[in-house]
Protein backbone atom coordinates (compact mmCIF):
# COMPACT_ATOMS: atom_id res chain seq x y z
CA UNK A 1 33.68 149.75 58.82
CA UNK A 2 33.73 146.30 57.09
CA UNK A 3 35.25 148.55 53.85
CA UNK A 4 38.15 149.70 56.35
CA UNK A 5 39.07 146.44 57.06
CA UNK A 6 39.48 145.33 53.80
CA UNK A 7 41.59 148.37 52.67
CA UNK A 8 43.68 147.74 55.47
CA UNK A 9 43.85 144.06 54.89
CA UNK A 10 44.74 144.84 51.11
CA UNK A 11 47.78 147.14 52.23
CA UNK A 12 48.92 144.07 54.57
CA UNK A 13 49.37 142.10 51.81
CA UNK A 14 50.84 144.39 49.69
CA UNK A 15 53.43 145.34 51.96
CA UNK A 16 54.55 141.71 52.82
CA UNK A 17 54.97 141.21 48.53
CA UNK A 18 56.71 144.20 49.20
CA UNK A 19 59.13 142.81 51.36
CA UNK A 20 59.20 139.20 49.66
CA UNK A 21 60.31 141.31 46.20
CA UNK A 22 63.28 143.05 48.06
CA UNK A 23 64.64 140.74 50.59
CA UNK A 24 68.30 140.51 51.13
CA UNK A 25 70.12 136.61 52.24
CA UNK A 26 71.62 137.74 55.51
CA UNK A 27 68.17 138.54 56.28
CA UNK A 28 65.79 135.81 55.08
CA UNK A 29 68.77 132.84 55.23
CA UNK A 30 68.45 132.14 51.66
CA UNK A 31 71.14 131.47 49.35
CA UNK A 32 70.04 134.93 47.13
CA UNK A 33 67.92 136.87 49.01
CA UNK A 34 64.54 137.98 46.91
CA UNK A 35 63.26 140.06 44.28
CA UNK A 36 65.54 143.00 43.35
CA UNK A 37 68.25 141.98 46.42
CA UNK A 38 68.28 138.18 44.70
CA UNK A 39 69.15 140.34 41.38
CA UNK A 40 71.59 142.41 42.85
CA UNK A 41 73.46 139.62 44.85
CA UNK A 42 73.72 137.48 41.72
CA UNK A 43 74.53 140.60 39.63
CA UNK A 44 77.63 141.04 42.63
CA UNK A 45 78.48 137.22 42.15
CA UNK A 46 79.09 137.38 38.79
CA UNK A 47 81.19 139.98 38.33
CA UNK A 48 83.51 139.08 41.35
CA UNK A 49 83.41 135.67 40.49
CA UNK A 50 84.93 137.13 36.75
CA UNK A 51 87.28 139.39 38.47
CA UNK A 52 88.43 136.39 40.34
CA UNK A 53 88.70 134.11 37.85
CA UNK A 54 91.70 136.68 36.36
CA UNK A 55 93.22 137.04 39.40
CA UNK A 56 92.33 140.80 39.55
CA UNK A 57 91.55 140.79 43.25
CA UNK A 58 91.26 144.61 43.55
CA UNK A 59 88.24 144.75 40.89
CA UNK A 60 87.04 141.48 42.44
CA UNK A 61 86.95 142.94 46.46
CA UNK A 62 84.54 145.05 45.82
CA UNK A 63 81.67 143.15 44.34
CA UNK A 64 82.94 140.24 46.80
CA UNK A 65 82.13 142.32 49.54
CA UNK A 66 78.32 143.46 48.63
CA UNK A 67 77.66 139.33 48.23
CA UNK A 68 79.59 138.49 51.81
CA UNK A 69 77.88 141.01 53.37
CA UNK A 70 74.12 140.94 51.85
CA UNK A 71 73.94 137.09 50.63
CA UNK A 72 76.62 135.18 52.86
CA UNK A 73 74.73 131.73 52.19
CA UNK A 74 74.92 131.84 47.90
CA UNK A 75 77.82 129.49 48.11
CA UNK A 76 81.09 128.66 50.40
CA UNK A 77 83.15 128.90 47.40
CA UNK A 78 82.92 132.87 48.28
CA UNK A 79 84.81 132.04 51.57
CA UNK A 80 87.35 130.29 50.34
CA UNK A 81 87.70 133.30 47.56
CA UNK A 82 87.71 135.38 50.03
CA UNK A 83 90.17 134.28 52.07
CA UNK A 84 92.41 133.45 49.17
CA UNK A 85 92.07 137.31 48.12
CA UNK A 86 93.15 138.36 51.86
CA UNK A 87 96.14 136.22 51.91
CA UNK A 88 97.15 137.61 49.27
CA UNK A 89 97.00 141.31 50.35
CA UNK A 90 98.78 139.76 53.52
CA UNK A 91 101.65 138.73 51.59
CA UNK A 92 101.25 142.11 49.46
CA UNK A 93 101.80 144.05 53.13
CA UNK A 94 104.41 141.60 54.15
CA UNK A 95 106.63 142.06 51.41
CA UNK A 96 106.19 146.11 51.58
CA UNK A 97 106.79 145.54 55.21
CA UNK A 98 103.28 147.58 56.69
CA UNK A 99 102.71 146.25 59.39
CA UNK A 100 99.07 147.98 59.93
CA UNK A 101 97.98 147.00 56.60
CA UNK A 102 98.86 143.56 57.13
CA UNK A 103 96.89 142.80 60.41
CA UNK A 104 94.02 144.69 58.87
CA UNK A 105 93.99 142.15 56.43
CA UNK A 106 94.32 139.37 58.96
CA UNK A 107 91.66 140.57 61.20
CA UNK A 108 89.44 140.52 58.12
CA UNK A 109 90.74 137.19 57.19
CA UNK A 110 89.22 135.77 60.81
CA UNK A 111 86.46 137.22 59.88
CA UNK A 112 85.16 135.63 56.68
CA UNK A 113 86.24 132.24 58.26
CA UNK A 114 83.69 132.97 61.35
CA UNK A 115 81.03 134.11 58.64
CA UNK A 116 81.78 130.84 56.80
CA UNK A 117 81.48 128.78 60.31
CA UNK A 118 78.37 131.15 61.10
CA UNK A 119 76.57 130.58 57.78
CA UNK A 120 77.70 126.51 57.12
CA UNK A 121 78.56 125.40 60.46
CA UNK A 122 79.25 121.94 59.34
CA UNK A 123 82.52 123.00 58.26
CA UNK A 124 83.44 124.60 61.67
CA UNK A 125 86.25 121.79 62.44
CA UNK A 126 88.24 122.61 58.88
CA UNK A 127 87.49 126.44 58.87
CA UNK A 128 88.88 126.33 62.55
CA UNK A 129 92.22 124.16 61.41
CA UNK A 130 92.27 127.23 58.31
CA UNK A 131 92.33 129.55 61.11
CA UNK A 132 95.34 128.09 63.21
CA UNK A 133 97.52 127.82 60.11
CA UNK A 134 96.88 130.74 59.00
CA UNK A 135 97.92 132.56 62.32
CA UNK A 136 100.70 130.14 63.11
CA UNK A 137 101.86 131.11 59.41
CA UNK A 138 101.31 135.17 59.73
CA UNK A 139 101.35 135.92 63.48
CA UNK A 140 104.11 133.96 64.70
CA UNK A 141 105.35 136.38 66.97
CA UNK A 142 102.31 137.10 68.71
CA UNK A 143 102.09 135.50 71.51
CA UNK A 144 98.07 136.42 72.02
CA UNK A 145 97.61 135.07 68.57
CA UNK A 146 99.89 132.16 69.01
CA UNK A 147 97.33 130.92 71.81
CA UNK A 148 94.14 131.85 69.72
CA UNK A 149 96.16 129.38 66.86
CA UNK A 150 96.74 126.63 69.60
CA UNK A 151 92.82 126.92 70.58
CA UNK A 152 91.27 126.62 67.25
CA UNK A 153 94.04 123.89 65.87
CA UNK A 154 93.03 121.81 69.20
CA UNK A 155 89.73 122.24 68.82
CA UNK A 156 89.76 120.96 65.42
CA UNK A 157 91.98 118.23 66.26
CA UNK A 158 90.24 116.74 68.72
CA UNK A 159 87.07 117.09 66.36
CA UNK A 160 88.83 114.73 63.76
CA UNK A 161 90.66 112.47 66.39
CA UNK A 162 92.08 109.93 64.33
CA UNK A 163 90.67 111.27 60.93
CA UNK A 164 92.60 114.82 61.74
CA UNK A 165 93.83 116.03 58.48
CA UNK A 166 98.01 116.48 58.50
CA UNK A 167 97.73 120.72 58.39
CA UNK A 168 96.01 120.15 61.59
CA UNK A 169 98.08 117.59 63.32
CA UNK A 170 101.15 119.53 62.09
CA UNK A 171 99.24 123.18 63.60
CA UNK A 172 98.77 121.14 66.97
CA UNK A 173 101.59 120.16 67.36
CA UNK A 174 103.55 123.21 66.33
CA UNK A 175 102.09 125.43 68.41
CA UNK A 176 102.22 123.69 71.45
CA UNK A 177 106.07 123.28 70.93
CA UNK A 178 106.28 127.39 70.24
CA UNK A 179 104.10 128.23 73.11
CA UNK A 180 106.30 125.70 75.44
CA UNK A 181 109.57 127.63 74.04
CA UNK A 182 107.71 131.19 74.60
CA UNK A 183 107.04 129.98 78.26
CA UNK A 184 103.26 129.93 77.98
CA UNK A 185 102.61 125.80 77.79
CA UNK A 186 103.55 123.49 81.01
CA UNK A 187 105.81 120.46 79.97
CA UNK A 188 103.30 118.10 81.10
CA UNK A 189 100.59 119.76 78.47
CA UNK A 190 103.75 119.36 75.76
CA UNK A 191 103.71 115.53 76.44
CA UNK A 192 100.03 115.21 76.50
CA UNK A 193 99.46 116.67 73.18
CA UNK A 194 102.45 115.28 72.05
CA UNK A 195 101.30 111.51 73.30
CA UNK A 196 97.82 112.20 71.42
CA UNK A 197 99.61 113.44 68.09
CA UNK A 198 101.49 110.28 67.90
CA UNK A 199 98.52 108.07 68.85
CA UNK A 200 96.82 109.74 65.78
CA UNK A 201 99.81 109.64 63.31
CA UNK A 202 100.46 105.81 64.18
CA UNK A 203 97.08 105.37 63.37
CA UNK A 204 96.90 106.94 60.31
CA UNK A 205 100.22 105.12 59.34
CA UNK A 206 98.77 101.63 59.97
CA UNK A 207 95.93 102.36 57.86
CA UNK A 208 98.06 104.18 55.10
CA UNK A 209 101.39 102.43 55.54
CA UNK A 210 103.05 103.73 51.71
CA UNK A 211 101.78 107.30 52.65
CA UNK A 212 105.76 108.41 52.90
CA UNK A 213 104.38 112.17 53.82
CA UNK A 214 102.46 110.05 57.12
CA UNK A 215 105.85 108.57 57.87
CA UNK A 216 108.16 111.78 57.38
CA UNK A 217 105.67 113.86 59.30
CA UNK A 218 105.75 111.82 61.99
CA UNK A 219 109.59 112.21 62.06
CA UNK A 220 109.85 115.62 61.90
CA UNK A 221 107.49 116.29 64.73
CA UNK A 222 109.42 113.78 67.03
CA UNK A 223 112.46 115.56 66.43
CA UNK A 224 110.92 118.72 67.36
CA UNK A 225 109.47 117.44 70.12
CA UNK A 226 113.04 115.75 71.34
CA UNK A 227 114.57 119.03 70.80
CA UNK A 228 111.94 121.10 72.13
CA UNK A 229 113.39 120.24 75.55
CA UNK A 230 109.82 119.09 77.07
CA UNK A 231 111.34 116.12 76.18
CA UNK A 232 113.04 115.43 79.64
CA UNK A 233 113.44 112.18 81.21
CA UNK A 234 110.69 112.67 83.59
CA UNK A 235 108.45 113.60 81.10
CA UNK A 236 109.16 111.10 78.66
CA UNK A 237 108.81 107.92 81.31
CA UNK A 238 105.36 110.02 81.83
CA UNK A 239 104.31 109.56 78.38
CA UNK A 240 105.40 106.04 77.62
CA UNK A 241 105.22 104.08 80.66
CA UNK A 242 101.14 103.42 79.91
CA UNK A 243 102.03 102.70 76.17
CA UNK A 244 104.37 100.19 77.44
CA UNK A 245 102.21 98.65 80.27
CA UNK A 246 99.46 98.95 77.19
CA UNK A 247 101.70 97.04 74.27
CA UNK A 248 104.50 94.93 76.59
CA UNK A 249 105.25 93.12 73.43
CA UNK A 250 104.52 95.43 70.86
CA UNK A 251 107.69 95.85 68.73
CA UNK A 252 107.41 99.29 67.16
CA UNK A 253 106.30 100.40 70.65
CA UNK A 254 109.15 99.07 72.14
CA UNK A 255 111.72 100.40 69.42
CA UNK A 256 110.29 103.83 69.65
CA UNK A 257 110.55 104.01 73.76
CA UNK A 258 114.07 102.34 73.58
CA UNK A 259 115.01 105.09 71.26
CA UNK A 260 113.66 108.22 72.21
CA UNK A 261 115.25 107.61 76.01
CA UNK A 262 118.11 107.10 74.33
CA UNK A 263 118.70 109.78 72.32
CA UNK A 264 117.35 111.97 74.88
CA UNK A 265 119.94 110.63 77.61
CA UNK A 266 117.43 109.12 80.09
CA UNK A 267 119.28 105.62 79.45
CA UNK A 268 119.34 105.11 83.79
CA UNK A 269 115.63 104.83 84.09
CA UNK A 270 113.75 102.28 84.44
CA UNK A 271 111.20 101.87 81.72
CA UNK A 272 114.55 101.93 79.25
CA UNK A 273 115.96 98.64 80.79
CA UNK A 274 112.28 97.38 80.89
CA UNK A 275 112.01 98.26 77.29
CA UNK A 276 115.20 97.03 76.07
CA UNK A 277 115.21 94.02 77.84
CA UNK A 278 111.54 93.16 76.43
CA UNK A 279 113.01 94.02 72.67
CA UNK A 280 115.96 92.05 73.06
CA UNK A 281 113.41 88.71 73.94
CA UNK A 282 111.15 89.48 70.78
CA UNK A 283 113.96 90.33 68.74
CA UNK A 284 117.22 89.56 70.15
CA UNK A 285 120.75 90.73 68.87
CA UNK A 286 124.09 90.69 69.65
CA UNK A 287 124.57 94.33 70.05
CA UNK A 288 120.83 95.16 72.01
CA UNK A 289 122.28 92.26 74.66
CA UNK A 290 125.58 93.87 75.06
CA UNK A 291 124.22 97.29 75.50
CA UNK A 292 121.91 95.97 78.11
CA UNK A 293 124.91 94.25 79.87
CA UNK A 294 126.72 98.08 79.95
CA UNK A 295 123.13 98.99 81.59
CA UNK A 296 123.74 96.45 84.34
CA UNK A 297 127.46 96.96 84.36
CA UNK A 298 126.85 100.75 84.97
CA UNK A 299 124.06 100.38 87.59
CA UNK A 300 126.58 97.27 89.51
CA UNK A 301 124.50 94.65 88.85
CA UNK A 302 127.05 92.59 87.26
CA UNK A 303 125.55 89.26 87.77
CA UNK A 304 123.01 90.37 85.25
CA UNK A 305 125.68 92.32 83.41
CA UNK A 306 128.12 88.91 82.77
CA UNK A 307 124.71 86.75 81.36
CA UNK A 308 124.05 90.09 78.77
CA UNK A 309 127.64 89.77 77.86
CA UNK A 310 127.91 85.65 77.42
CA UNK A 311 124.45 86.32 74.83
CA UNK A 312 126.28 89.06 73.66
CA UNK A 313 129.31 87.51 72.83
CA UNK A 314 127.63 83.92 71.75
CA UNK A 315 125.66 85.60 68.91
CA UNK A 316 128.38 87.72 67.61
CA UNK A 317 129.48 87.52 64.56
CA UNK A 318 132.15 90.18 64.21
CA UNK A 319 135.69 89.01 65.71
CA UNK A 320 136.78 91.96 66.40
CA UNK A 321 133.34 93.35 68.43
CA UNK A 322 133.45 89.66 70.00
CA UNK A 323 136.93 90.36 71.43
CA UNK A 324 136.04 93.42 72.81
CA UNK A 325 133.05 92.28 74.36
CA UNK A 326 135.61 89.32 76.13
CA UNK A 327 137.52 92.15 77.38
CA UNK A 328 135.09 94.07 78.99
CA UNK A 329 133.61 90.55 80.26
CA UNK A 330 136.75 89.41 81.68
CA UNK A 331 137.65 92.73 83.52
CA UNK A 332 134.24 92.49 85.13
CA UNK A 333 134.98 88.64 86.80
CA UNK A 334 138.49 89.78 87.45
CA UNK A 335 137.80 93.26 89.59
CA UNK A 336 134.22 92.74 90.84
CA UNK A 337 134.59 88.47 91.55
CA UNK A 338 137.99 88.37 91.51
CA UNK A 339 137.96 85.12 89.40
CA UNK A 340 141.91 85.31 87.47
CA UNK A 341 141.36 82.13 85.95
CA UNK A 342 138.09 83.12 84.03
CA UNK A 343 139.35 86.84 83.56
CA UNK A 344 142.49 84.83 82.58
CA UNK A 345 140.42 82.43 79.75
CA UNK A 346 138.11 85.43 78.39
CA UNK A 347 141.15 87.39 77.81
CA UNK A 348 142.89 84.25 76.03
CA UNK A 349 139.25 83.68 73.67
CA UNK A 350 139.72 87.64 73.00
CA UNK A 351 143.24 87.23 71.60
CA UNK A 352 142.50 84.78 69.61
CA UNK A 353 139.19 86.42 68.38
CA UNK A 354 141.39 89.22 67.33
CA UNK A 355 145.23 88.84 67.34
CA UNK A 356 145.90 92.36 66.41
CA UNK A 357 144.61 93.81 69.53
CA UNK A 358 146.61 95.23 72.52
CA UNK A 359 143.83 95.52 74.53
CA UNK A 360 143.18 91.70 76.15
CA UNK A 361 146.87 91.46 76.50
CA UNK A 362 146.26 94.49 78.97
CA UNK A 363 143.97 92.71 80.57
CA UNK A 364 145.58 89.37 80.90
CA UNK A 365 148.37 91.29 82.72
CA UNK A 366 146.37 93.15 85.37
CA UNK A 367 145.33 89.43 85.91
CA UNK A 368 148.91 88.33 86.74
CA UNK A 369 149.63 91.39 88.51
CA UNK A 370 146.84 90.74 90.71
CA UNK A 371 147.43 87.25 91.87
CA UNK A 372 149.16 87.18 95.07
CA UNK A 373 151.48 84.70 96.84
CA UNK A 374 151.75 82.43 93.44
CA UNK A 375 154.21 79.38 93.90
CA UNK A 376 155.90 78.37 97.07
CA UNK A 377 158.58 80.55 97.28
CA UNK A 378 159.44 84.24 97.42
CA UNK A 379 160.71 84.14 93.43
CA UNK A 380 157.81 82.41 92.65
CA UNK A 381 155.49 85.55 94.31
CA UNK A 382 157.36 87.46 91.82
CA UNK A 383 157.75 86.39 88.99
CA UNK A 384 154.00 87.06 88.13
CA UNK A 385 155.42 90.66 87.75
CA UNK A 386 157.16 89.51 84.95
CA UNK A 387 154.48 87.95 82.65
CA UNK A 388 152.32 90.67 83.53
CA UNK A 389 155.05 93.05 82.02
CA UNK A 390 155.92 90.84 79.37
CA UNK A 391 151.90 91.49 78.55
CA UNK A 392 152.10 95.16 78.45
CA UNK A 393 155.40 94.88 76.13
CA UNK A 394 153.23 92.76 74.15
CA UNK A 395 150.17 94.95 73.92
CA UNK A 396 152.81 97.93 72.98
CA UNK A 397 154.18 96.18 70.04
CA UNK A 398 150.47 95.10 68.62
CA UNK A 399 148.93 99.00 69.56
CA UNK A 400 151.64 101.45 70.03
CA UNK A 401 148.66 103.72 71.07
CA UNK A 402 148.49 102.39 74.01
CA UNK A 403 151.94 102.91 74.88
CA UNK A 404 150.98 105.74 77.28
CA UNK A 405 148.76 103.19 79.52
CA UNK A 406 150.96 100.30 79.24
CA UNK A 407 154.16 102.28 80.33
CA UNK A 408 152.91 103.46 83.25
CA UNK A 409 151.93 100.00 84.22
CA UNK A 410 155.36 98.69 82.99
CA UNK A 411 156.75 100.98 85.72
CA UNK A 412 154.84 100.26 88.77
CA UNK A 413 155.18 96.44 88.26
CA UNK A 414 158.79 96.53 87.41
CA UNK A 415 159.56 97.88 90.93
CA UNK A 416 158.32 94.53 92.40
CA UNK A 417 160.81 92.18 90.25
CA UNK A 418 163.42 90.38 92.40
CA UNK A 419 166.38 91.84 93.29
CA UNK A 420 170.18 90.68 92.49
CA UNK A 421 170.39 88.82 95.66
CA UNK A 422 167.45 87.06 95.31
CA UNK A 423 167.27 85.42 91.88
CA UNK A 424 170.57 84.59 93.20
CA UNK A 425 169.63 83.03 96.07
CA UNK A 426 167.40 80.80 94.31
CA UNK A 427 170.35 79.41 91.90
CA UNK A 428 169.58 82.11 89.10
CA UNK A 429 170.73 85.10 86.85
CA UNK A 430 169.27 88.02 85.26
CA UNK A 431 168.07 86.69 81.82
CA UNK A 432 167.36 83.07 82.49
CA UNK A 433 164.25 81.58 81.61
CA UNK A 434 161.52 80.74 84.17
CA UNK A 435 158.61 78.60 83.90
CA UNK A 436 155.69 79.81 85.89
CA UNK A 437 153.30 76.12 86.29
CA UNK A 438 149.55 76.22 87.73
CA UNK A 439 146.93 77.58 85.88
CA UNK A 440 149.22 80.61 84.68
CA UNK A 441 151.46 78.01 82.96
CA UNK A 442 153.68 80.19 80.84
CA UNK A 443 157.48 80.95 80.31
CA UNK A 444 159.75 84.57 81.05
CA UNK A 445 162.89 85.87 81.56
CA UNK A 446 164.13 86.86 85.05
CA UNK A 447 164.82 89.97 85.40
CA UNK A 448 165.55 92.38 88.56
CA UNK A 449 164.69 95.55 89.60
CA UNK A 450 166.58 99.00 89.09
């Protein structure tokens, strides 16, 4: 009996050296295996690692394979081989356009980048981000895939958060804006991701501020995202009203929100008056204050509107911009406060900003055509008819152009001049001179209706 048990514990061990001799890595974890499967696997490694090295992937698949499949821990360098070796026979399929062929190859390709995450799963965020460029670069078109891609690249992404390397910030983001397009992403998820890739890419950029691929990435994925149309107003006040309430006085912040609502049209909201208006006070200009006063001027706040304009117009260094800027000023106090003499003096300041222009003698004769019952008389109510057309002939001869606008005018005013009788009446003839006194205080010809 005791002889038995010693045979039998003999055999035990014999077996288990057994074993231990021919042991294969995928089933022991080892990098090799042992005994004859340790000789076979680095046998296999060699020569695929040889093939490889000549680019001869079709002698090199083979041996590849027996080492993936029998010793998957030996080294990651045979995942990254491996997957260089598919992408190749993916292009290879591409190019001879067969189409089975080619998603054979990709499903494979998944495949040894979930062995590699399997078998080193420290690398799981960057074999993930392989996985979403590699379908967002050779299933574009599938829809099914296109979501798998958006999984993994988010996945990885939000793994890295601020470290996220650019192929997966540019994955993220690309595949949300495709899905979106395809129908298959809500506008509010668009934003979201969008809002994050930013946060990331700003980030990176402060930390990295000559990295000029940073910077142009960034660019390029805020004009997709502008163009993508997720980029609607609503949306947009969404995504920066909390960076705004979060950096008031922020600079960049402020530049970017002032001009992504403009360019995307959503210039009536308002977080893009609250935005501009808190630029223009850390960094003032000229032209930010008059585009704010065409803000207020649009939404009838024109109290607001004429103080824009007066900064506008004080910093301003351009004549001729400053003379426009009086115009539009001094049509404001003229229609909406009905203050001629101001309308009258921003119209004179524009003239003599730019003497060239037809446009503020337009304006200074709606002013005379608007004042009524001028002078004490009925020739003195109208002769403001006739400076106001004298204006218009004026604005003719210094912009023919606006000869069309002007003429018009020139005929509904005429048909309030005086008649014969009149200018008559009053001890006068067609062609005399008048003086008109007050605050108009200017010289004209009599004339009479026809």
């Amino acid at each position: 009996m005791k002889a038995l048990k010693i045979t039998f514990t003999i055999a035990l061990i014999f077996s288990a050296v057994l074993t231990g001799l021919a042991q294969k890595g995928v089933e022991d974890g080892s990098r090799f295996g042992h005994g004859e499967d340790s000789i076979r696997c680095a046998r296999n490694y060699s020569l695929y690692r040889e093939y490889f090295k000549q680019k001869n992937y079709q002698d090199a698949c083979p041996y590849w394979r027996i080492v993936y499949k029998e010793c998957p821990k030996v080294t990651k360098s045979i995942y990254m081989n491996g997957a260089a070796m598919y992408k190749f026979r993916i292009i290879q399929a591409e190019n001879n356009n067969d189409t089975e062929i080619k998603n054979l190859n990709i499903d494979t390709l998944m495949q040894v980048y979930d062995q590699r995450i399997k078998w080193f799963p420290k690398d799981k965020a960057k074999v993930l981000g392989y996985k979403a460029k590699d379908l967002l670069r050779f299933k574009k078109d599938d829809v099914e895939e296109l979501k798998n891609a958006y999984k993994y690249s988010k996945e990885s992404f939000e793994y890295y958060n601020l470290k996220a390397p650019k192929s997966v910030i540019i994955s993220f983001i690309t595949t949300t804006l495709i899905l979106f397009d395809k129908n298959e992403m809500p506008e509010n998820e668009v934003v979201e991701n969008y809002a994050e890739t930013m946060d990331v890419l700003n980030k990176q950029i402060e930390g990295n501020p000559d990295d000029e691929e940073l910077t142009n990435m960034q660019e390029t994925l805020s004009a997709q995202f502008a163009n993508s149309g997720a980029a609607s107003c609503e949306s947009l006040v969404q995504l920066f009203t909390p960076e705004l309430k979060e950096s008031p006085e922020d600079i960049d912040v402020l530049k970017r929100i002032s001009y992504w609502l403009n360019q995307t049209g959503c210039t009536d909201s308002d977080l893009y008056m609250e935005a501009t208006i808190a630029l223009n006070k850390i960094d003032p200009s000229p032209n930010l204050a008059y585009h704010i006063a065409k803000l207020y001027n649009t939404r009838g706040q024109y109290k607001d509107a004429v103080a824009y304009y007066e900064q506008a117009i004080e910093g301003e260094q351009d004549e001729i911009e400053k003379s426009s800027y009086l115009v539009e000023l001094g049509y404001i106090v003229q229609s909406e406060y009905g203050d001629l003499k101001l309308a009258k003096k921003y119209a004179l300041e524009a003239i003599k900003a730019n003497p060239n222009s037809g446009q503020p003698h337009i304006l200074l004769g709606n002013v005379y055509a608007a004042v009524k019952s001028f002078g004490e008389d009925e020739l003195a109510h109208k002769s403001v008819f006739w400076v106001a057309v004298d204006q218009y002939y004026i604005a003719i001869k210094k912009d023919p152009d606006l000869a069309n606008v002007t003429n018009k005018k020139i005929q509904a005013y005429s048909q309030y001049f005086p008649d014969t009788e009149t200018i008559f009446f009053y001890g006068f003839k067609a062609g005399d001179k008048y003086h008109l006194g007050s605050w108009i205080n200017t010289d004209t010809k009599i004339r009479t209706r026809k």
